[in-house]
Structures are given as C-alpha cells and as structure tokens.
C-alpha atoms as a PDB file:
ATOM      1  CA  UNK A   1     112.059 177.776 118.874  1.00  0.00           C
ATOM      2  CA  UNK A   2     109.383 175.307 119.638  1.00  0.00           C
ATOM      3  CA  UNK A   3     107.015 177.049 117.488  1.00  0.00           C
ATOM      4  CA  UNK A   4     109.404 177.615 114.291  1.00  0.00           C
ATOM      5  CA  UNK A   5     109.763 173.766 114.230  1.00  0.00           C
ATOM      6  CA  UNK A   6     106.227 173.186 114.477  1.00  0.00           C
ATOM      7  CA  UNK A   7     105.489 175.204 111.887  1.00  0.00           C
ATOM      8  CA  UNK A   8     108.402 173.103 109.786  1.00  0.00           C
ATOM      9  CA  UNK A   9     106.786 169.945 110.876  1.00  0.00           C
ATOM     10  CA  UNK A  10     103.295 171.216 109.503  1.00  0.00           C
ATOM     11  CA  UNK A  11     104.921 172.641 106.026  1.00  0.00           C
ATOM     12  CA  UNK A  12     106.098 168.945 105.998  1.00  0.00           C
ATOM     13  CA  UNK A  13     103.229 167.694 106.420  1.00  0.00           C
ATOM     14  CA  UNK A  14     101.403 170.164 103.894  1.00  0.00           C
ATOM     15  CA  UNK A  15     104.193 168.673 101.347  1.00  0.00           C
ATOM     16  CA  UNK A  16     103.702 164.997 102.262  1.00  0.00           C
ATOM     17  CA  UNK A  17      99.977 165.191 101.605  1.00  0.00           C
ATOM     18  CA  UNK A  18     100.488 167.207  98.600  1.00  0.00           C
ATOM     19  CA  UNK A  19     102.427 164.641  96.790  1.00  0.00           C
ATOM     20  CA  UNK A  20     100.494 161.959  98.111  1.00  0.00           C
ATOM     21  CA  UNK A  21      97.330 163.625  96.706  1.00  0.00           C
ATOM     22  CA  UNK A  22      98.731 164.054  93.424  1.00  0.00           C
ATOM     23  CA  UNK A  23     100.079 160.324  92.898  1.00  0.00           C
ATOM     24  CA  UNK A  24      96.638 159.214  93.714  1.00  0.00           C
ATOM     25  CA  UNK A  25      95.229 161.127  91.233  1.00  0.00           C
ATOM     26  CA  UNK A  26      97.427 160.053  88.831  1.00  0.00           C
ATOM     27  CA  UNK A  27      96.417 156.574  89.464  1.00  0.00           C
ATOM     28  CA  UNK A  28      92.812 157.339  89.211  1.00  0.00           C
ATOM     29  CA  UNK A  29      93.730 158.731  85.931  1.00  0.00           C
ATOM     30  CA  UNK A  30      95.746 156.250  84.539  1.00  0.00           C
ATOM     31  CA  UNK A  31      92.626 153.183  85.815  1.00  0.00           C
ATOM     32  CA  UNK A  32      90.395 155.483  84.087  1.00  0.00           C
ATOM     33  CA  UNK A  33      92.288 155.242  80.977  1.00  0.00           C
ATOM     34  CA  UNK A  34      92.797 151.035  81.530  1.00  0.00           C
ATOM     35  CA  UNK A  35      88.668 151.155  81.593  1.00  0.00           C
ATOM     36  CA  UNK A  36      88.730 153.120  78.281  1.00  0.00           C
ATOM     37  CA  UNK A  37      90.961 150.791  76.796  1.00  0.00           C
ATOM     38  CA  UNK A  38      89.748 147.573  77.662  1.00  0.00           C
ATOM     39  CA  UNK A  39      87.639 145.411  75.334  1.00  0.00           C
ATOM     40  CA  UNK A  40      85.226 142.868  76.844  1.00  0.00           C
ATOM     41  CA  UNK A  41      84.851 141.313  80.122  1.00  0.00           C
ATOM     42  CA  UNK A  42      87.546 141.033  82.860  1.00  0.00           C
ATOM     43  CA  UNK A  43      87.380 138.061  85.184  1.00  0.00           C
ATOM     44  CA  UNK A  44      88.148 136.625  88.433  1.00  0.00           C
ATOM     45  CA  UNK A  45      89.117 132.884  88.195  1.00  0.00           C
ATOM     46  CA  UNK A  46      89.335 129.994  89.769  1.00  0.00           C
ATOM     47  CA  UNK A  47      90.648 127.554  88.106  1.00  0.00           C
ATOM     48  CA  UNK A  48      93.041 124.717  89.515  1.00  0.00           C
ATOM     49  CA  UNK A  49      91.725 126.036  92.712  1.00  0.00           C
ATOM     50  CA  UNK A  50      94.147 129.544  92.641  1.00  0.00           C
ATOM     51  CA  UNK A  51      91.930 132.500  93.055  1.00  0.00           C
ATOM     52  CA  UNK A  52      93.368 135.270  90.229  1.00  0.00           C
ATOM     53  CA  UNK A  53      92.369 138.304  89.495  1.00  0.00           C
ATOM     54  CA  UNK A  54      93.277 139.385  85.366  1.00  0.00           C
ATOM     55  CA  UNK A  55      95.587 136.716  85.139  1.00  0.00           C
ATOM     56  CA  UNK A  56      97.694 137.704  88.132  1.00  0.00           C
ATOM     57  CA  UNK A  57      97.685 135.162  91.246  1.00  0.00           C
ATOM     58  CA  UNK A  58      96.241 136.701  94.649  1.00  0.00           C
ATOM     59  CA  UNK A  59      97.964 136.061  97.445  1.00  0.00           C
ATOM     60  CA  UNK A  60      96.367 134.110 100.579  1.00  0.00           C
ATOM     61  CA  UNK A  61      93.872 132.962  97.544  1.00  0.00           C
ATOM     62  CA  UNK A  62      91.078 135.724  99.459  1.00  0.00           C
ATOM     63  CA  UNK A  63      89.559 139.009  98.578  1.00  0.00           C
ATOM     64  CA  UNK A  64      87.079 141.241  99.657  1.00  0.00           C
ATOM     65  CA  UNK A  65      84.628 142.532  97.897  1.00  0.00           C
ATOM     66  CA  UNK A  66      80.980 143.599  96.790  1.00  0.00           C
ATOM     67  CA  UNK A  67      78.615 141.004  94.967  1.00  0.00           C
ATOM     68  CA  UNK A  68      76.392 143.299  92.817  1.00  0.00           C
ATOM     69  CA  UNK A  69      74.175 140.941  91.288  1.00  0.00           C
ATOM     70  CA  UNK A  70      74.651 137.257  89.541  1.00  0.00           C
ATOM     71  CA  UNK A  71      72.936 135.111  86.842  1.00  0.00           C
ATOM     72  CA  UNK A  72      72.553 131.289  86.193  1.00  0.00           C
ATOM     73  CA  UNK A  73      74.431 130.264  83.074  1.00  0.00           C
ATOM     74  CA  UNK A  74      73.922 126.606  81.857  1.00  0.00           C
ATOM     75  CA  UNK A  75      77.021 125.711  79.783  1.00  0.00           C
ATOM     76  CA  UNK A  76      77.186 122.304  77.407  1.00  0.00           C
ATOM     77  CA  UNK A  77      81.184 121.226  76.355  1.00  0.00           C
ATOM     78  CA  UNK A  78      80.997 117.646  74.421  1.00  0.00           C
ATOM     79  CA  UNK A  79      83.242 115.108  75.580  1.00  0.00           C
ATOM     80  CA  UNK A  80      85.387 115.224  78.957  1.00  0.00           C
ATOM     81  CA  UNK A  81      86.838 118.419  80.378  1.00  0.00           C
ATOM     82  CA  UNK A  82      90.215 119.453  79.078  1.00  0.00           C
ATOM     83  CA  UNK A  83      91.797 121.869  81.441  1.00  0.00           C
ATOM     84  CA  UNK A  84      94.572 122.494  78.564  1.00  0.00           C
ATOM     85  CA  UNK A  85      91.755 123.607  75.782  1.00  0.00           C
ATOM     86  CA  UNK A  86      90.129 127.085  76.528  1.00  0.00           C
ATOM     87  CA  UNK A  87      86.761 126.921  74.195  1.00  0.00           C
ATOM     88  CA  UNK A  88      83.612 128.329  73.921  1.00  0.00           C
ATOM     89  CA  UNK A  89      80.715 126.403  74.823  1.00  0.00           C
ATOM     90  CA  UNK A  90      78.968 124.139  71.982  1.00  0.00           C
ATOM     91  CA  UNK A  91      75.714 125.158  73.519  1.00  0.00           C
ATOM     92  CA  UNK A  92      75.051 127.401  76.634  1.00  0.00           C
ATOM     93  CA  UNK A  93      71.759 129.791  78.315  1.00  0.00           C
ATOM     94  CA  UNK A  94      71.689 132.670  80.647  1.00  0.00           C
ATOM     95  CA  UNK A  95      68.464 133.220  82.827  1.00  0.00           C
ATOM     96  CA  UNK A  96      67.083 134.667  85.976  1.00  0.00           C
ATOM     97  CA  UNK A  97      64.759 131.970  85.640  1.00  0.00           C
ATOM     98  CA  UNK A  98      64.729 128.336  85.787  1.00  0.00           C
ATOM     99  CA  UNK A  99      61.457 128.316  84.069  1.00  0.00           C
ATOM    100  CA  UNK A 100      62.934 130.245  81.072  1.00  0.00           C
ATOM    101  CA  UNK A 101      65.893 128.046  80.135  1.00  0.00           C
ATOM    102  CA  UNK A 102      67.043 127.923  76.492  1.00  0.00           C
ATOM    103  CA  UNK A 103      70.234 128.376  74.477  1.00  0.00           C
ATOM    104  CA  UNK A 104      71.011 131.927  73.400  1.00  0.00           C
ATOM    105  CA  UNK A 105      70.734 133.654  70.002  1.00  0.00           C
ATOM    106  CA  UNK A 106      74.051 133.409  68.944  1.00  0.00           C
ATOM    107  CA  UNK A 107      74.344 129.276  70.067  1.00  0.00           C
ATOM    108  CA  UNK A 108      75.743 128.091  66.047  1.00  0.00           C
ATOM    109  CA  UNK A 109      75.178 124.418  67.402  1.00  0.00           C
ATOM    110  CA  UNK A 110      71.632 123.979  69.738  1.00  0.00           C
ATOM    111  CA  UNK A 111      71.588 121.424  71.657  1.00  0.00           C
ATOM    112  CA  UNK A 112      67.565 121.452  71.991  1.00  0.00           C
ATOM    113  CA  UNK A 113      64.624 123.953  72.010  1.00  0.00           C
ATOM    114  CA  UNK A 114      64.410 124.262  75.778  1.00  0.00           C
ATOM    115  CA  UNK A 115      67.621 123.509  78.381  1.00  0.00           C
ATOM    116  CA  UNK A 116      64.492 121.491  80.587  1.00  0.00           C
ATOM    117  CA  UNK A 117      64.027 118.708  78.084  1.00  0.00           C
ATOM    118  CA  UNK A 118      67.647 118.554  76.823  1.00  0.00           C
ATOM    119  CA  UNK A 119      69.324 115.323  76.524  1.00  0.00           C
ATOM    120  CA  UNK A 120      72.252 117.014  77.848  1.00  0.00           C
ATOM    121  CA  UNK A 121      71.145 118.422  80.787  1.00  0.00           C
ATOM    122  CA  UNK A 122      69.290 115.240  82.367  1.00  0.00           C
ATOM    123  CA  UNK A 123      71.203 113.544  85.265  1.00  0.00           C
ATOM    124  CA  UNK A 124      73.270 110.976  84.294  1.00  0.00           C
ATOM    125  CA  UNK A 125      74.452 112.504  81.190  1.00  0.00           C
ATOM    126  CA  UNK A 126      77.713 113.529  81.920  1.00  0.00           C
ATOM    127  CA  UNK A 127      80.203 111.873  79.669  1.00  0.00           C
ATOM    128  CA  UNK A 128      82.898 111.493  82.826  1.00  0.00           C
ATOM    129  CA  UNK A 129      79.930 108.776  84.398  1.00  0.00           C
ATOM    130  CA  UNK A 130      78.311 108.978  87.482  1.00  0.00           C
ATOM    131  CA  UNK A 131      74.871 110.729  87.601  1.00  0.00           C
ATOM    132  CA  UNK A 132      75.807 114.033  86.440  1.00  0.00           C
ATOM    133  CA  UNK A 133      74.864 116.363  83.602  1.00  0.00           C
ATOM    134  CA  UNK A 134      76.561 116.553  80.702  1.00  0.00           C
ATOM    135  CA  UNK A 135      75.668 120.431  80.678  1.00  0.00           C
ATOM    136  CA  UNK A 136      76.734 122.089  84.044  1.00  0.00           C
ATOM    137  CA  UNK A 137      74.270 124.385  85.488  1.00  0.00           C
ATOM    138  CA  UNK A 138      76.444 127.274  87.372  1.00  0.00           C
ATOM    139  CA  UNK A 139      76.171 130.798  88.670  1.00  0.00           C
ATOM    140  CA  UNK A 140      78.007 134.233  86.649  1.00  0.00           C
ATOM    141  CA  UNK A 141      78.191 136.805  89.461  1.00  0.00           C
ATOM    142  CA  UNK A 142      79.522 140.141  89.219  1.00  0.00           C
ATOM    143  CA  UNK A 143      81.922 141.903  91.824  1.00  0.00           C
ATOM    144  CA  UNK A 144      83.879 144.981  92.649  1.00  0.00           C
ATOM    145  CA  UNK A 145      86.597 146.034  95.384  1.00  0.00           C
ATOM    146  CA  UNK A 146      85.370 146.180  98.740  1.00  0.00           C
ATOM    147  CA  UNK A 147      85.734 150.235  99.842  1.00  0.00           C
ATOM    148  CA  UNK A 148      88.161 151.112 102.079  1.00  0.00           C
ATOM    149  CA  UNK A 149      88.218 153.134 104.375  1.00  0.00           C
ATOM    150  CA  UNK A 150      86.870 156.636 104.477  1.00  0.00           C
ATOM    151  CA  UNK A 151      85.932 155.465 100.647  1.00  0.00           C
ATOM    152  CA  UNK A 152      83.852 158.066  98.542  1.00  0.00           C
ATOM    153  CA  UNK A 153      81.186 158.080  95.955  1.00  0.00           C
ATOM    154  CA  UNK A 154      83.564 158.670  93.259  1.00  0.00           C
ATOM    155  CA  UNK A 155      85.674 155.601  94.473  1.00  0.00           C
ATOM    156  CA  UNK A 156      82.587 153.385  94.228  1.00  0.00           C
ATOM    157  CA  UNK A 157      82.200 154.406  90.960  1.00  0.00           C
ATOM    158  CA  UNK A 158      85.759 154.128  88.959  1.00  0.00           C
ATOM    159  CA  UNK A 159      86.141 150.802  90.458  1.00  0.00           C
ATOM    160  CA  UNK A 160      86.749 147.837  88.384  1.00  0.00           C
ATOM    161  CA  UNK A 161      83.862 145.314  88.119  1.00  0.00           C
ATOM    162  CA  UNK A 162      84.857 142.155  87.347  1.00  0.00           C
ATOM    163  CA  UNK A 163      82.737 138.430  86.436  1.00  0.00           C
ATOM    164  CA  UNK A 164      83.781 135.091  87.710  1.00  0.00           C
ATOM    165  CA  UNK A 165      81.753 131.945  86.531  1.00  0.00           C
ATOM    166  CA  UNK A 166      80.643 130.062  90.118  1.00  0.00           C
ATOM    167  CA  UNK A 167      81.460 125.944  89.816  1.00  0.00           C
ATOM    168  CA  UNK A 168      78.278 123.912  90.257  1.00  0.00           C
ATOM    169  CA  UNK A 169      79.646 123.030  93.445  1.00  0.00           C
ATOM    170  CA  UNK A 170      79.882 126.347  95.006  1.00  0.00           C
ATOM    171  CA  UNK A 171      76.573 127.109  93.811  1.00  0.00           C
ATOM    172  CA  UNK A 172      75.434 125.876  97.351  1.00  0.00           C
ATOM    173  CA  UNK A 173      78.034 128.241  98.945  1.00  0.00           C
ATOM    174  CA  UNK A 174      76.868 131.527  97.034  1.00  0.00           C
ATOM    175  CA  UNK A 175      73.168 130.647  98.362  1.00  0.00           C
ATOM    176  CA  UNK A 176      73.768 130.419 102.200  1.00  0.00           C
ATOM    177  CA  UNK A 177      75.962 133.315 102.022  1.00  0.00           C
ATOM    178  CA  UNK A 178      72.818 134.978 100.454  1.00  0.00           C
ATOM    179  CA  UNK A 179      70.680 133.926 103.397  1.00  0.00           C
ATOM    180  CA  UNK A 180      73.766 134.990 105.954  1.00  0.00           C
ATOM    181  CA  UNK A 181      74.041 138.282 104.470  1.00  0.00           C
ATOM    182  CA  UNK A 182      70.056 139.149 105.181  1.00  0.00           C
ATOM    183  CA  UNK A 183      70.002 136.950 108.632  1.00  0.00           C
ATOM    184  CA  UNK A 184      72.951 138.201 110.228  1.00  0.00           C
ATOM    185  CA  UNK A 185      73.206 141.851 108.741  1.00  0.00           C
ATOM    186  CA  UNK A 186      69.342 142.537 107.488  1.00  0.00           C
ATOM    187  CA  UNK A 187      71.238 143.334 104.201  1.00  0.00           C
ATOM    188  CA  UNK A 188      70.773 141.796 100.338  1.00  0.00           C
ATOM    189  CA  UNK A 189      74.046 140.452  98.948  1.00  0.00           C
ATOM    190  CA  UNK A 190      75.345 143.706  97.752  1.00  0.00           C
ATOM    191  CA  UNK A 191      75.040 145.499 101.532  1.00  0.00           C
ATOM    192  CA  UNK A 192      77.454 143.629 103.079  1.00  0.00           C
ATOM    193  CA  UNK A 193      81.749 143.232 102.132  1.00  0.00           C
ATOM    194  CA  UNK A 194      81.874 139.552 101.057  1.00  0.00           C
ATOM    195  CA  UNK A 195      85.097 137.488 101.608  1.00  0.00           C
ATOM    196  CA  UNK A 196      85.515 135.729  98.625  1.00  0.00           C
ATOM    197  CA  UNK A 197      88.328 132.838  98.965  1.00  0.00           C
ATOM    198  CA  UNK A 198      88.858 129.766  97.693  1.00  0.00           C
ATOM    199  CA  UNK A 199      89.734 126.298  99.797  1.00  0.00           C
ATOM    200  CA  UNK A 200      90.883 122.893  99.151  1.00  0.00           C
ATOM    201  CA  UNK A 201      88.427 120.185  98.949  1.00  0.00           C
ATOM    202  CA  UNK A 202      88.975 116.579  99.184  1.00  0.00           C
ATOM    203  CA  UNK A 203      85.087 115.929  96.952  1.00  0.00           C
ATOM    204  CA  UNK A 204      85.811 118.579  94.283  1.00  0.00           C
ATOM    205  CA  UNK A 205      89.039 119.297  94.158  1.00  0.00           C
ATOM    206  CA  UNK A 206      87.945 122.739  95.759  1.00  0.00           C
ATOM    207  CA  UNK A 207      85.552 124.872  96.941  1.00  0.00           C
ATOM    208  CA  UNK A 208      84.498 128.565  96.124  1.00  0.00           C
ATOM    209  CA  UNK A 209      83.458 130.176  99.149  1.00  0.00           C
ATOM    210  CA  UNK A 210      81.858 134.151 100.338  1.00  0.00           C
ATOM    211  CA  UNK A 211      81.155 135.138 103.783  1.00  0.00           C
ATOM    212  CA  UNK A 212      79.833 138.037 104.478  1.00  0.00           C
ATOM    213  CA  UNK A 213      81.733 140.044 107.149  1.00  0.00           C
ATOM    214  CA  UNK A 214      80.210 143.379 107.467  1.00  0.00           C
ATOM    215  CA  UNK A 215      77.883 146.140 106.353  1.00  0.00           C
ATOM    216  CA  UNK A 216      78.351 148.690 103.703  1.00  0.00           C
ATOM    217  CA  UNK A 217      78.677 151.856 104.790  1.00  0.00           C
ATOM    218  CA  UNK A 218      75.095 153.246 104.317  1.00  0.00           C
ATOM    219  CA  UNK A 219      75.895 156.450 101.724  1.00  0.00           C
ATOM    220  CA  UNK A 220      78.134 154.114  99.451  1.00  0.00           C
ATOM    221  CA  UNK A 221      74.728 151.855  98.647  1.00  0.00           C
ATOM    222  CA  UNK A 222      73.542 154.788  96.294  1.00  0.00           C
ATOM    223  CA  UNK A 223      76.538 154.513  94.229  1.00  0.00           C
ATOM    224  CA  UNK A 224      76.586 150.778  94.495  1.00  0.00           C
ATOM    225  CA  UNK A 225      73.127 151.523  93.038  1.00  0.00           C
ATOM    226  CA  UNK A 226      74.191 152.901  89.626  1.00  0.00           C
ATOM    227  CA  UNK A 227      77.068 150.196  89.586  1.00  0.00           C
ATOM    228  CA  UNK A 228      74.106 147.410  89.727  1.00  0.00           C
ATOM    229  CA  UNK A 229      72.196 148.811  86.900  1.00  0.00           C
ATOM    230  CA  UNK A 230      75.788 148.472  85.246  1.00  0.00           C
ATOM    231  CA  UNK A 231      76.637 145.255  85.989  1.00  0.00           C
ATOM    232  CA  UNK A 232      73.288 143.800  85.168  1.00  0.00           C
ATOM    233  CA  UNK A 233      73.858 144.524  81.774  1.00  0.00           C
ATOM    234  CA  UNK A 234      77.403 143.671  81.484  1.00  0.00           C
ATOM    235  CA  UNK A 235      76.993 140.404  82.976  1.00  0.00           C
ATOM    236  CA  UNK A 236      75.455 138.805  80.440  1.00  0.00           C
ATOM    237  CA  UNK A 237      78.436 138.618  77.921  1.00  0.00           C
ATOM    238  CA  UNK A 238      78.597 136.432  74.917  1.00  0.00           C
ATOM    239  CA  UNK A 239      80.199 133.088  75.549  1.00  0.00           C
ATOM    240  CA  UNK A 240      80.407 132.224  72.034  1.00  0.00           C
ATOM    241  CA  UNK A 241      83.978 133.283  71.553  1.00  0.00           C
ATOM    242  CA  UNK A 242      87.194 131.636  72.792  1.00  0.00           C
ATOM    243  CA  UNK A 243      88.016 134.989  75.534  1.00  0.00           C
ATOM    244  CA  UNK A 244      85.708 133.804  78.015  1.00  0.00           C
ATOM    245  CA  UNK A 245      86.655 132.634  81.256  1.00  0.00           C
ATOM    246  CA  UNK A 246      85.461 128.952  81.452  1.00  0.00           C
ATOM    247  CA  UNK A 247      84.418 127.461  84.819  1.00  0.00           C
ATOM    248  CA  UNK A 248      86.795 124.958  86.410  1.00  0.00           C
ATOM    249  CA  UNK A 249      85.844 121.166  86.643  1.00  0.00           C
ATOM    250  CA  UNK A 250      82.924 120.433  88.436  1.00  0.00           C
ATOM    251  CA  UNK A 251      80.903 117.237  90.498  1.00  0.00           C
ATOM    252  CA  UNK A 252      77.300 116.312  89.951  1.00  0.00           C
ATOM    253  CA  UNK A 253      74.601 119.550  91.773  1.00  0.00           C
ATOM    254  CA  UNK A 254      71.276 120.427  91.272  1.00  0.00           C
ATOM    255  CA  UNK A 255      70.023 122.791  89.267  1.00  0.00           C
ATOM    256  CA  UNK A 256      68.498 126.136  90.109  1.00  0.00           C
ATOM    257  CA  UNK A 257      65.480 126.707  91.352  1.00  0.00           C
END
C-alpha cells in the first residue's frame, strides 16, 4: 500500500513540475517577445520620490538589482523646473570624462562649445537662486534584476535592462556604494546585488540610495559580461526627444571628477 501511494505522490509531483515548467517557459517566451517589441529605452524612476519601474509603482519603494555600468550626463532646462512639463533638454552631454564635456551632435540649441566654460554650468547659475548650476550635472546608470536563486546563464541574459537618470544629489550615494562594493566584497559595482531604494529627505526632498548586500554568484559574471558590453551602448540614448525619463528636482552638488 505504502508503496502504491508513493508512487502516486511522485506521479504528482512529476505533474506539478511539468506544468510549472511549461508556464515558465511561456513567460520567457512571451518577455522575449515584449523585448522584440519595444522601441527605445525603458526606465526606472524616481520622481516625487516613488521608486517605479515602467510606469508601475514598486512596493516598499526597494529593489534589488545589478548596476552594469553608468555615465555622467550634464542636462541644461531654461527657466525653473516644472514637474508637470516632460521635455527634452535645451542643451545636454554624455561623457566618461569630465575633461571631455560638450553638448552632443544632435543638441538643435548649444548652449556653448565646451560644458567647462558654459555660462550655464558655473555655480550660481541656477535660475531657482542659491549657488547652483543652472545645468545639473547627474549620473545615467544602467541595471538589471538581481538573479535569484539557482539563476542560470540564460536568465542573466533575457533579463530586462533598464536606465534611471541619478539626481545630483545621489550622485554622492552611487560613489560610496562604489567604494563599499570593492572594500567590503573585493568586487566592482556589477559583482555585488545592489539594493536600490529610495528615502525621504528633509534637504532634497529625497534621496536615491544602493547598498551593496552580497556577491554575485561567480559563473553568472560571464554572462553579466556580455550584458555590459550591451548596456554600454544602450546607455547612451538620445535625450533630444520628449520619451526620455527626466531626472527629478535637484539641490546644488559638485560636478564629476
């Protein structure tokens, strides 16, 4: 008796696992086929200090998950920010250099030659007062999921990447949790599950923070590789078109280094 209803119990099980397998190939399928049909960027944002993920509010306003490399982006709006008006920049720069500021081909309205000798980018030029820049200096990182458990080569490499524009006032943040990540795990930024939340702040309304909170699991870095190379040349989208995700307000920081 005993063993006819262990053998039930493992025909069960057989049946469990079989249907399990195939919805989860299904939804590999069907997030394939999202990929394929998506146009452009997709973004994690911050704005109003809610952490959302494609539009859709994330609970606990925390995530985990890989940073696979980042950018500076100087960004010039005229005027005073407008949290209502989603525009494109008049002027903006990407560069992994400080040294090799300047605004981008497509820029229809230059500000100057250079972003160093800019009117717009010397302190005290933000319109709002105070000693700030009218052109916010920021950092454009790019992230995926943090694996889960018992996560495979293929799952590191049908995840979603998504960009989210750092406020000048979490620039600070992103840096020590680049020095954390080597100090307390001898790993770069994209060795180590990051958790990415955002928190209230009396100065700036709020802060964007990452911690890192543990290693990558060693075999998953070569896949993490290939979605580097990826992301390197993804992240450096056009922001001269009004489907950009702007950054949120920001305070007086200074600039890269």
């Amino acid at each position: 008796m005993s063993n006819t209803g262990n053998e039930n119990v493992g025909d069960a099980s057989k049946e469990v696992m079989s249907w399990e397998d195939a919805i989860k190939a299904k939804a590999q399928q069907q997030q394939q086929q999202r990929q394929a049909l998506a146009h452009g960027p997709k973004f994690i944002s911050f704005r109003s200090g809610q952490l959302t993920v494609d539009k859709v509010a994330i609970p606990g306003n925390e995530l985990d998950v890989i940073v696979l490399t980042f950018i500076g982006e100087n960004a010039y709006y005229p005027g005073k920010y407008d949290s209502t008006v989603q525009a494109p920049p008049t002027c903006y720069a990407m560069f992994d250099n400080a040294a090799d500021m300047a605004p981008m081909p497509d820029v229809t309205d230059k500000q100057n030659d250079i972003c160093e000798t800019c009117p717009n980018y010397q302190w005290g030029s933000d319109p709002a007062g105070g000693r700030g820049k009218a052109c916010k200096t920021r950092y454009r990182i790019a992230m995926m999921p943090a694996p889960k458990q018992g996560a495979t080569e293929a799952d590191i490499l049908s995840a979603e990447v998504r960009f989210a524009v750092l406020p000048v006032t979490s620039v600070k943040s992103f840096e020590q949790f680049a020095t954390k990540a080597q100090q307390l795990f001898g790993r770069p930024i994209f060795g180590v599950v990051a958790k990415l939340s955002v928190r209230p702040d009396a100065k700036s309304q709020f802060l964007v923070d990452l911690q890192p909170i543990e290693v990558v699991f060693g075999p998953l870095l070569i896949p993490i590789l290939a979605r580097i190379d990826e992301a390197e040349r993804e992240i450096r989208y056009s922001l001269a078109n009004d489907d950009v995700e702007p950054a949120a307000p920001t305070k007086p920081a200074k600039p890269l280094k």
